[in-house]
Protein backbone atom coordinates (compact mmCIF):
# COMPACT_ATOMS: atom_id res chain seq x y z
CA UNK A 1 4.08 -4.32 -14.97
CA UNK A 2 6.04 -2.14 -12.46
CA UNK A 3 5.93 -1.68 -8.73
CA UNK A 4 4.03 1.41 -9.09
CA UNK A 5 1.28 -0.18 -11.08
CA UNK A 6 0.80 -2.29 -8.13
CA UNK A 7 1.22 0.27 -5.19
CA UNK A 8 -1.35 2.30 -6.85
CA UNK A 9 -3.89 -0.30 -6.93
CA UNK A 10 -3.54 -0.98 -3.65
CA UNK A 11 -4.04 2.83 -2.93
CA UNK A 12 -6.91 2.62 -4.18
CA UNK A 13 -8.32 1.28 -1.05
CA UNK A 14 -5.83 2.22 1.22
CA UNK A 15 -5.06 5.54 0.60
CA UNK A 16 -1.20 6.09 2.53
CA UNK A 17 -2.94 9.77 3.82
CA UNK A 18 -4.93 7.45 5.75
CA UNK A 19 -2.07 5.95 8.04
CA UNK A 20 -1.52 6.93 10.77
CA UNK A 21 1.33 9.75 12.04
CA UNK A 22 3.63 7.50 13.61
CA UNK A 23 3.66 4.49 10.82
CA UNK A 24 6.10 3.89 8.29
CA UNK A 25 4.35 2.86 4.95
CA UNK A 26 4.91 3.23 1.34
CA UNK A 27 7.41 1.58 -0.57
CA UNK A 28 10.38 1.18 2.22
CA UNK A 29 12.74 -1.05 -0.07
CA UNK A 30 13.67 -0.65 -4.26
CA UNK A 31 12.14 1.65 -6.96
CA UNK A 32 8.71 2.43 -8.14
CA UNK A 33 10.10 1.84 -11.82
CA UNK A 34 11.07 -1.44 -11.46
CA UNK A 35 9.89 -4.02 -13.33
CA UNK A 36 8.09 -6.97 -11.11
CA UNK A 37 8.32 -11.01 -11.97
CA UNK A 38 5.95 -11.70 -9.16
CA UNK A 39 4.26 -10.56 -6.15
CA UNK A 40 4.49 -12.27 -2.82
CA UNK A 41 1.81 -11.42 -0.10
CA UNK A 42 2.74 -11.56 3.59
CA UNK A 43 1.59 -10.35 7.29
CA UNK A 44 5.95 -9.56 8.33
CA UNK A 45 8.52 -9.37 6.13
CA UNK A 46 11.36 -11.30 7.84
CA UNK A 47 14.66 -12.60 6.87
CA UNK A 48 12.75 -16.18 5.84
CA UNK A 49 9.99 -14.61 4.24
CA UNK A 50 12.79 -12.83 1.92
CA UNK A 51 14.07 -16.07 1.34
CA UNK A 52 11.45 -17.36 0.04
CA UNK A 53 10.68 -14.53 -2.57
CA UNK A 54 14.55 -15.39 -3.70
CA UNK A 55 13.25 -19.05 -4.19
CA UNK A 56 10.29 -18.12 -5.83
CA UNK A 57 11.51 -15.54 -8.20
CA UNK A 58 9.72 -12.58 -6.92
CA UNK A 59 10.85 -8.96 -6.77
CA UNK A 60 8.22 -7.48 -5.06
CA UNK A 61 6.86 -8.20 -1.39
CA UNK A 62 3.62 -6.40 -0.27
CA UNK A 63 3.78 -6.59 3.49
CA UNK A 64 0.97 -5.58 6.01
CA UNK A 65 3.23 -4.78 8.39
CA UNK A 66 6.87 -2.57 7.85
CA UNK A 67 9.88 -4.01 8.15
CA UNK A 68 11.42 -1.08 9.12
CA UNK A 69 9.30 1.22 11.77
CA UNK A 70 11.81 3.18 12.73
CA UNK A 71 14.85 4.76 11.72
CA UNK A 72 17.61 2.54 11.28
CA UNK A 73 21.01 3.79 11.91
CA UNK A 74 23.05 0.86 10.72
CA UNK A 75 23.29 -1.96 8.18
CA UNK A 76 25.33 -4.45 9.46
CA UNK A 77 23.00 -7.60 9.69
CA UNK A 78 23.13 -7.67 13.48
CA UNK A 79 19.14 -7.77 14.16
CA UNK A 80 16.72 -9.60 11.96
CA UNK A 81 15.36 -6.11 10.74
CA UNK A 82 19.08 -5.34 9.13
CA UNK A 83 19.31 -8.76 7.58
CA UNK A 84 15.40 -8.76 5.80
CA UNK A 85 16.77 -5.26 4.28
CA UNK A 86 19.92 -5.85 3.37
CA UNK A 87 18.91 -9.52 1.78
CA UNK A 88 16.36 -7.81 -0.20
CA UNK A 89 18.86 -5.16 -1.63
CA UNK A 90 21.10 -7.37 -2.66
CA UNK A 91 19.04 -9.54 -4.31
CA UNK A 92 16.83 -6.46 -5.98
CA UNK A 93 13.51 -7.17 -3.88
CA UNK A 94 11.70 -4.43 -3.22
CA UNK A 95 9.01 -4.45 -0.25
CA UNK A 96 5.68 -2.69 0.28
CA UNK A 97 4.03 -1.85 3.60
CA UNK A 98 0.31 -0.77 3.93
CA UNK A 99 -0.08 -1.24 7.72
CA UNK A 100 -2.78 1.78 9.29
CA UNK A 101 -3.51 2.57 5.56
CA UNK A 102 -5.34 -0.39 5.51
CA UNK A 103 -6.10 -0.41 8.92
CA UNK A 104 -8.19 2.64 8.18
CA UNK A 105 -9.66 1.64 4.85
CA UNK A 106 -13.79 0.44 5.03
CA UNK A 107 -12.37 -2.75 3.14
CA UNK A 108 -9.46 -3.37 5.12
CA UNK A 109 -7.72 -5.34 8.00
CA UNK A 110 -11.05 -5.12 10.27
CA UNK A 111 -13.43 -5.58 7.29
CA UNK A 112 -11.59 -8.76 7.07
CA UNK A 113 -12.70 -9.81 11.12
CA UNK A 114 -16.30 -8.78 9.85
CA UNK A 115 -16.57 -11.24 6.83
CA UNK A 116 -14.88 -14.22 8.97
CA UNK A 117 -17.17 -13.67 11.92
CA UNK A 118 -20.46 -12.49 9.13
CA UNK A 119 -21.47 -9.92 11.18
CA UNK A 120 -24.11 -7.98 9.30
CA UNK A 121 -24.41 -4.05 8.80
CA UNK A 122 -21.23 -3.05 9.51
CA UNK A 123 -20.17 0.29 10.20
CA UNK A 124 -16.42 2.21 10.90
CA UNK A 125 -15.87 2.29 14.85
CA UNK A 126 -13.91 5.50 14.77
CA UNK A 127 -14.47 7.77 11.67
CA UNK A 128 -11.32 9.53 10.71
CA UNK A 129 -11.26 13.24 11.37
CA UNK A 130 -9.84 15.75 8.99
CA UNK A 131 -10.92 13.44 5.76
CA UNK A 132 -13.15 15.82 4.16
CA UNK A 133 -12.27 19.46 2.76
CA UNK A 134 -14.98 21.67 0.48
CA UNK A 135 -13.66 23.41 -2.84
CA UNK A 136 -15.50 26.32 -3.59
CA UNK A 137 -14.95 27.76 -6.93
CA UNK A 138 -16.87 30.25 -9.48
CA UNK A 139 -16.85 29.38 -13.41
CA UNK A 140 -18.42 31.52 -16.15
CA UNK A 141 -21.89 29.77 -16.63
CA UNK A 142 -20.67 27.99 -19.78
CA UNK A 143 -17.94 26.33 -18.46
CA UNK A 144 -19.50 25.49 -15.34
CA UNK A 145 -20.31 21.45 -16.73
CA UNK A 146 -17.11 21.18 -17.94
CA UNK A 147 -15.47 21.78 -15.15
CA UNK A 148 -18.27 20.01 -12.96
CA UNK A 149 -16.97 17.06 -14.42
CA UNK A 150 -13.38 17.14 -14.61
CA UNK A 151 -13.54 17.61 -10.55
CA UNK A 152 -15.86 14.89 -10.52
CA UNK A 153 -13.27 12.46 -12.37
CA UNK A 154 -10.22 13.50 -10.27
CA UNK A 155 -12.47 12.39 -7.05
CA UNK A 156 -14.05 14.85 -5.82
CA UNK A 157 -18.09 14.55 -4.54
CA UNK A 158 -17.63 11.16 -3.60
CA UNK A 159 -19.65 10.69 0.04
CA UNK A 160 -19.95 7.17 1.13
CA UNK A 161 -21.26 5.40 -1.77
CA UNK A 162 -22.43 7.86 -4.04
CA UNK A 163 -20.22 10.19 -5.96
CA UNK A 164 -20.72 12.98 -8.75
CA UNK A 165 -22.03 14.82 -5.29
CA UNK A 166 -22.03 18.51 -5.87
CA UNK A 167 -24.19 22.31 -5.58
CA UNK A 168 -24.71 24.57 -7.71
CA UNK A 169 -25.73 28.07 -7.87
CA UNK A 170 -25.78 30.80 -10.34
CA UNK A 171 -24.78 34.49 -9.41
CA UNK A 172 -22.87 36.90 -11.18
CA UNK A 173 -19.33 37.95 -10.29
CA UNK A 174 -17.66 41.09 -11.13
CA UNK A 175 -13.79 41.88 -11.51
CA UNK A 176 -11.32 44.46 -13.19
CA UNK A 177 -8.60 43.06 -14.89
CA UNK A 178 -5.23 45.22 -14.13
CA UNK A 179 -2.15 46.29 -16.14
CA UNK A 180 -0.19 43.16 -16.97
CA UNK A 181 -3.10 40.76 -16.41
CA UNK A 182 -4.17 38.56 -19.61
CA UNK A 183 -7.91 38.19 -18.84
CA UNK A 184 -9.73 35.08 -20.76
CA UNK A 185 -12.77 38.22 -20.29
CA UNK A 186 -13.03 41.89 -19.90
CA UNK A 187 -10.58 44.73 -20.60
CA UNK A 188 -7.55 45.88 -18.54
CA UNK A 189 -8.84 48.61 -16.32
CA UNK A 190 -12.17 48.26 -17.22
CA UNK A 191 -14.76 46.48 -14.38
CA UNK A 192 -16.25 43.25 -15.97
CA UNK A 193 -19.72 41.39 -14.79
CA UNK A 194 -20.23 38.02 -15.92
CA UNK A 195 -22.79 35.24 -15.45
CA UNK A 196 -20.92 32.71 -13.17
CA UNK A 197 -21.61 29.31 -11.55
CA UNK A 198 -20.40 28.53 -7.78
CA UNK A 199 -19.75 25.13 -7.41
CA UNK A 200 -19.47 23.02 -4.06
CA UNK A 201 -18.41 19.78 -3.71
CA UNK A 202 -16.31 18.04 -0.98
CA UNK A 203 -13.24 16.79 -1.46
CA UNK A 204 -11.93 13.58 0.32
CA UNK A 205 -8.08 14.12 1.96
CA UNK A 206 -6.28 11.34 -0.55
CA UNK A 207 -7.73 13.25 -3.59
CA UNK A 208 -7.22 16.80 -2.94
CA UNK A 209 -3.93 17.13 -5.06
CA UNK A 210 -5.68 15.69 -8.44
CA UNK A 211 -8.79 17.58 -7.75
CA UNK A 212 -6.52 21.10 -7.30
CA UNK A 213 -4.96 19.91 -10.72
CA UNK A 214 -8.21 18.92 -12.41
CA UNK A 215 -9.57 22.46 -11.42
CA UNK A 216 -6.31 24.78 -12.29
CA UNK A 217 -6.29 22.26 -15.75
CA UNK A 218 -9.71 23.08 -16.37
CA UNK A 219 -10.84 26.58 -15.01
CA UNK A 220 -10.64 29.43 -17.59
CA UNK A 221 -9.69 31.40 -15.69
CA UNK A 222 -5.99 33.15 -15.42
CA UNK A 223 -6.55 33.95 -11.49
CA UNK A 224 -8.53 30.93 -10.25
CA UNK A 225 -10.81 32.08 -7.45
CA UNK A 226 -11.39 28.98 -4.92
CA UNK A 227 -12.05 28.25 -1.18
CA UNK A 228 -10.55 24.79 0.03
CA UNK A 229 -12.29 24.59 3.48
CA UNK A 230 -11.44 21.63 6.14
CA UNK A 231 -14.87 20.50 7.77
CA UNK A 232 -15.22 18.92 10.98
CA UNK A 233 -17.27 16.35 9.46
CA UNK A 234 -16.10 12.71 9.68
CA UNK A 235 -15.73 10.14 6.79
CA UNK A 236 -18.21 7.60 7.95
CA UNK A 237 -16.09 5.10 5.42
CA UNK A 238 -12.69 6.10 6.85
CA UNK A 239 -11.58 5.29 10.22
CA UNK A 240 -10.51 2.50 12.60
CA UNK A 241 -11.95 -0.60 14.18
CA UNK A 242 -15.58 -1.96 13.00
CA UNK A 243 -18.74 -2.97 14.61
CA UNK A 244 -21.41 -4.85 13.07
CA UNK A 245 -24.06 -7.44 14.51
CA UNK A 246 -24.90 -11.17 14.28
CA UNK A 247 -28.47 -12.14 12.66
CA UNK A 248 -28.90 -14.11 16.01
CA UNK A 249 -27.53 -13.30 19.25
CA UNK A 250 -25.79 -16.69 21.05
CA UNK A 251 -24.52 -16.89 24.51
CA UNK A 252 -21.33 -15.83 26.17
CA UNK A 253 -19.96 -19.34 25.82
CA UNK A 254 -21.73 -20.26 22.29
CA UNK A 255 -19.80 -16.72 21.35
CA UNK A 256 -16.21 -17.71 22.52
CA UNK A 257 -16.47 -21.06 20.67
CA UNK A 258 -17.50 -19.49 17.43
CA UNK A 259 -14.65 -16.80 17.78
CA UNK A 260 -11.92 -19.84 18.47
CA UNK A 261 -13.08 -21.46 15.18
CA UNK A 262 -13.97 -18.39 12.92
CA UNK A 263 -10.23 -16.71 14.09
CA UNK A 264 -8.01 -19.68 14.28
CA UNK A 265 -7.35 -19.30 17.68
CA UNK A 266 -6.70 -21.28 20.41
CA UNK A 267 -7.25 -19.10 23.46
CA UNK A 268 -8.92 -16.17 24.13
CA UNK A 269 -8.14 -13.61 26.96
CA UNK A 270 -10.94 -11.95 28.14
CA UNK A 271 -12.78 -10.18 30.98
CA UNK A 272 -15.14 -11.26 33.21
CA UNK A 273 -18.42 -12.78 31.59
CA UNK A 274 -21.38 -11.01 32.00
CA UNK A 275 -24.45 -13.57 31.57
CA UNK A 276 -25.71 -12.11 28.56
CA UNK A 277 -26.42 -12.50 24.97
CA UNK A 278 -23.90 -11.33 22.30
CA UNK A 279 -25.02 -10.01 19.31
CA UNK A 280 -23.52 -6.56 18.98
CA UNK A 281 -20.02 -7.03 18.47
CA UNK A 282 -16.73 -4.69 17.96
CA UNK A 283 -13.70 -5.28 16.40
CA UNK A 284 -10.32 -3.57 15.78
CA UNK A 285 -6.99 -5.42 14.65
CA UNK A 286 -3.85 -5.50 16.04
CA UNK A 287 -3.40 -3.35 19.23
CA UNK A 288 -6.66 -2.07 20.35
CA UNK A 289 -7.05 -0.90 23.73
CA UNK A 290 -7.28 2.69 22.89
CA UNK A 291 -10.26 1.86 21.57
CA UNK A 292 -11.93 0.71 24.37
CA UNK A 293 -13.92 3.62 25.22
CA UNK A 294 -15.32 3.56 21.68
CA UNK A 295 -16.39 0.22 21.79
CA UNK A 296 -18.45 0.63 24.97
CA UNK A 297 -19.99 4.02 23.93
CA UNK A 298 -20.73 2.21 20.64
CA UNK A 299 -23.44 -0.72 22.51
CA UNK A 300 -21.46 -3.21 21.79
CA UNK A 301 -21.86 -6.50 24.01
CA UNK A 302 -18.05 -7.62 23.29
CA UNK A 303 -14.71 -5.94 21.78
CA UNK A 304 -12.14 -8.16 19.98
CA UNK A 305 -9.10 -6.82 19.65
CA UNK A 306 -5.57 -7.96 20.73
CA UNK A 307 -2.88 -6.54 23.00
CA UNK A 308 -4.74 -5.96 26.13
CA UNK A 309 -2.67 -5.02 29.51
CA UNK A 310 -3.69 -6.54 32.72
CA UNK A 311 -5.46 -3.13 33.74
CA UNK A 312 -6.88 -2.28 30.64
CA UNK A 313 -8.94 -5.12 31.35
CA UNK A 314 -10.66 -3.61 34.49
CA UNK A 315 -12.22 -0.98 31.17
CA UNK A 316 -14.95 -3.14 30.70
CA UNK A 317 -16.41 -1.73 33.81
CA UNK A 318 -18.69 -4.81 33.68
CA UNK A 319 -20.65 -3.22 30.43
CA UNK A 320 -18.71 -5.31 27.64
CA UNK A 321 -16.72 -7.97 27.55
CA UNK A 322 -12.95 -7.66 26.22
CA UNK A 323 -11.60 -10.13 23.89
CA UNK A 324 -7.50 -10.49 23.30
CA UNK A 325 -7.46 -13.21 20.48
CA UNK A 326 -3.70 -12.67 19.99
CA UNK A 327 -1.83 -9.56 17.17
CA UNK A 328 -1.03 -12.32 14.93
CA UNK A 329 -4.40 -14.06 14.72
CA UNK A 330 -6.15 -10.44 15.19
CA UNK A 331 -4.92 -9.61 11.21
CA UNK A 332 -3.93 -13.16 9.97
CA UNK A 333 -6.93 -12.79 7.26
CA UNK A 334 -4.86 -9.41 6.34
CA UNK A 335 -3.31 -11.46 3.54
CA UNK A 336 -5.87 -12.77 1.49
CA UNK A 337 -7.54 -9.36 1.55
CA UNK A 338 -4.55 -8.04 -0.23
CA UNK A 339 -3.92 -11.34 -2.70
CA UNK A 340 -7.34 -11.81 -3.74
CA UNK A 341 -7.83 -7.67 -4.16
CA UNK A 342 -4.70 -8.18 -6.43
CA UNK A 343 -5.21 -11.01 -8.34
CA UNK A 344 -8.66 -9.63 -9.38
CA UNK A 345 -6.88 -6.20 -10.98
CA UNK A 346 -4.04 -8.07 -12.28
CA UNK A 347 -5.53 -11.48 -13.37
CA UNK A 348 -2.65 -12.69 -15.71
CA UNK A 349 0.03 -11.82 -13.50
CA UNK A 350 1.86 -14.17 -10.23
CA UNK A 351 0.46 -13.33 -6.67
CA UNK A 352 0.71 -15.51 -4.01
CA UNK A 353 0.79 -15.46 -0.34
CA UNK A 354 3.51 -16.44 1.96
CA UNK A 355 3.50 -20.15 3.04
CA UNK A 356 5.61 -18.94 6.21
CA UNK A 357 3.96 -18.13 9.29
CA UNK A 358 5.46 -15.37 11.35
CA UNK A 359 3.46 -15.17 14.61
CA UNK A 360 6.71 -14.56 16.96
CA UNK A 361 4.05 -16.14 19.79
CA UNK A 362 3.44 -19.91 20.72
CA UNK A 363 1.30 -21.37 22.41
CA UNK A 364 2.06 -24.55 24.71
């Protein structure tokens, strides 16, 4: 197995068109052709995590969070960031990132604050915008099905949870073929009708370069007459934070309890209590207080998140209550999303998580 069979799999369901602008994912250290001896899972790739993919014999470290954010004009070893990279290339490591990739993906870093906390029907907080684009194309009649389906495998039609979504409509089209053209149908000079299919279907933003393929591959056609239209829709299935609901709602104090035990925390930072039931609930990993707006508009009694200033706490505006359970504990569940996501595509092979934990913060 190489390092691209496994950064593809993870792609999957974390798409890297889905990060955000200002991350750094991808593969950040070594070669997509390299072969890997084993795959080591972790929240930060530092110096000691390194370390222990040396002692372990594994080449390839899938990190949540990258090593290297920003540009980094030296390589000397002076802060911990030069001596994780330079420890890895020399020892032939190579380290994945995934960060707002899988921040953004429906079964990602939030999905994973859902399933600890089983909060039912749970839906994206902030849909992605600019996700979804609509091919138009026209097909002589008899090709139409055939190249209905090739679209279809390369990804396009998928909404939500149904796929092979697509409209068709018959028509005729008309062109003239001119001097130096090599028409699959019609004469040069001569104006041709023919029996043609338009086909719709919407193509989601991490698939639009195999669908373009599939249809260039696959249309008859010498000139390939298409539309590829951005909509204004949002992906429902593609976006940040998550809100779901508990079966039973519990009070403010009942709540904080179960959020300490569910999230391995010991202490919560939060606004002031309300005096009312919780049962509508908000999440968002990692640094969240952008979000804040979203989570009140959404009805949600409280908003987990981590991060919080002193005066983004005055946001709750007495209509939610804000939670900061700590970065760290916020996306600690981060890794056995990725392992056990792994280890189900790749059953025969070594993945294993990190024994090190790398929350920089203490508590005393």
């Amino acid at each position: 197995m190489k390092v691209k069979d496994f950064t593809s799999a993870l792609e999957q369901i974390a798409p890297l068109n889905y990060a955000e602008g200002f991350d750094n994912v991808g593969l950040l250290v070594g070669n997509y052709h390299d072969e890997v001896t084993k795959v080591l899972v972790c929240l930060d790739t530092t110096p000691d995590v390194v370390d222990e993919a040396i002692r372990e014999g594994a080449n390839l470290i899938i990190s949540f969070h990258p090593i290297v954010f920003s540009g980094l004009k030296k390589l000397n070893g002076k802060t911990y960031v030069e001596r994780a990279v330079m420890k890895a290339i020399k020892n032939d490591i190579n380290i994945y990132a995934t960060h707002t990739a899988l921040d953004n993906s429906f079964e990602g870093v939030n999905r994973g604050i859902v399933n600890q906390l089983q909060l039912k029907n749970a839906q994206v907080l902030i849909p992605k915008k600019d996700a979804i684009k609509k091919l138009v194309t026209y097909v002589p009649s008899e090709n139409a099905e055939h190249l209905k389906k090739a679209l279809y495998e390369a990804g396009a039609g998928k909404i939500g949870l149904y796929d092979s979504c697509g409209f068709l409509l018959e028509g005729k089209g008309n062109f003239r073929p001119l001097k130096g053209a090599n028409p699959t149908i019609g004469t040069i000079g001569a104006l041709e009708e023919v029996n043609e299919t338009r086909i719709e279907v919407v193509v989601p933003q991490h698939v639009e370069r195999h669908v373009l393929s599939a249809l260039f591959q696959n249309h008859p056609y010498e000139e390939v007459a298409y539309s590829l239209i951005s909509l204004v829709n949002k992906n429902q299935y593609i976006g940040l934070g998550m809100i779901g609901e508990f079966d039973n709602e519990m009070s403010e104090m009942e709540f904080i309890a179960f959020v300490k035990e569910k999230m391995n925390t010991p202490v919560i930072r939060h606004s002031r209590l309300l005096n009312k039931t919780i049962k509508k609930v908000a999440v968002l990993g990692g640094s969240g207080a952008f979000a804040i707006p979203n989570a009140i508009a959404s009805g949600a009694d409280a908003y987990i998140t981590s991060d919080l200033k002193y005066h983004e706490f005055f946001s709750a505006e007495d209509q939610i209550i804000l939670m900061d359970i700590g970065h760290y504990e916020s996306e600690q569940f981060t890794i056995n999303l990725i392992s056990s996501y792994l280890k189900e595509k790749f059953s025969n092979f070594v993945v294993f998580n990190s024994g090190i934990i790398t929350n920089p913060v203490n508590y005393s």
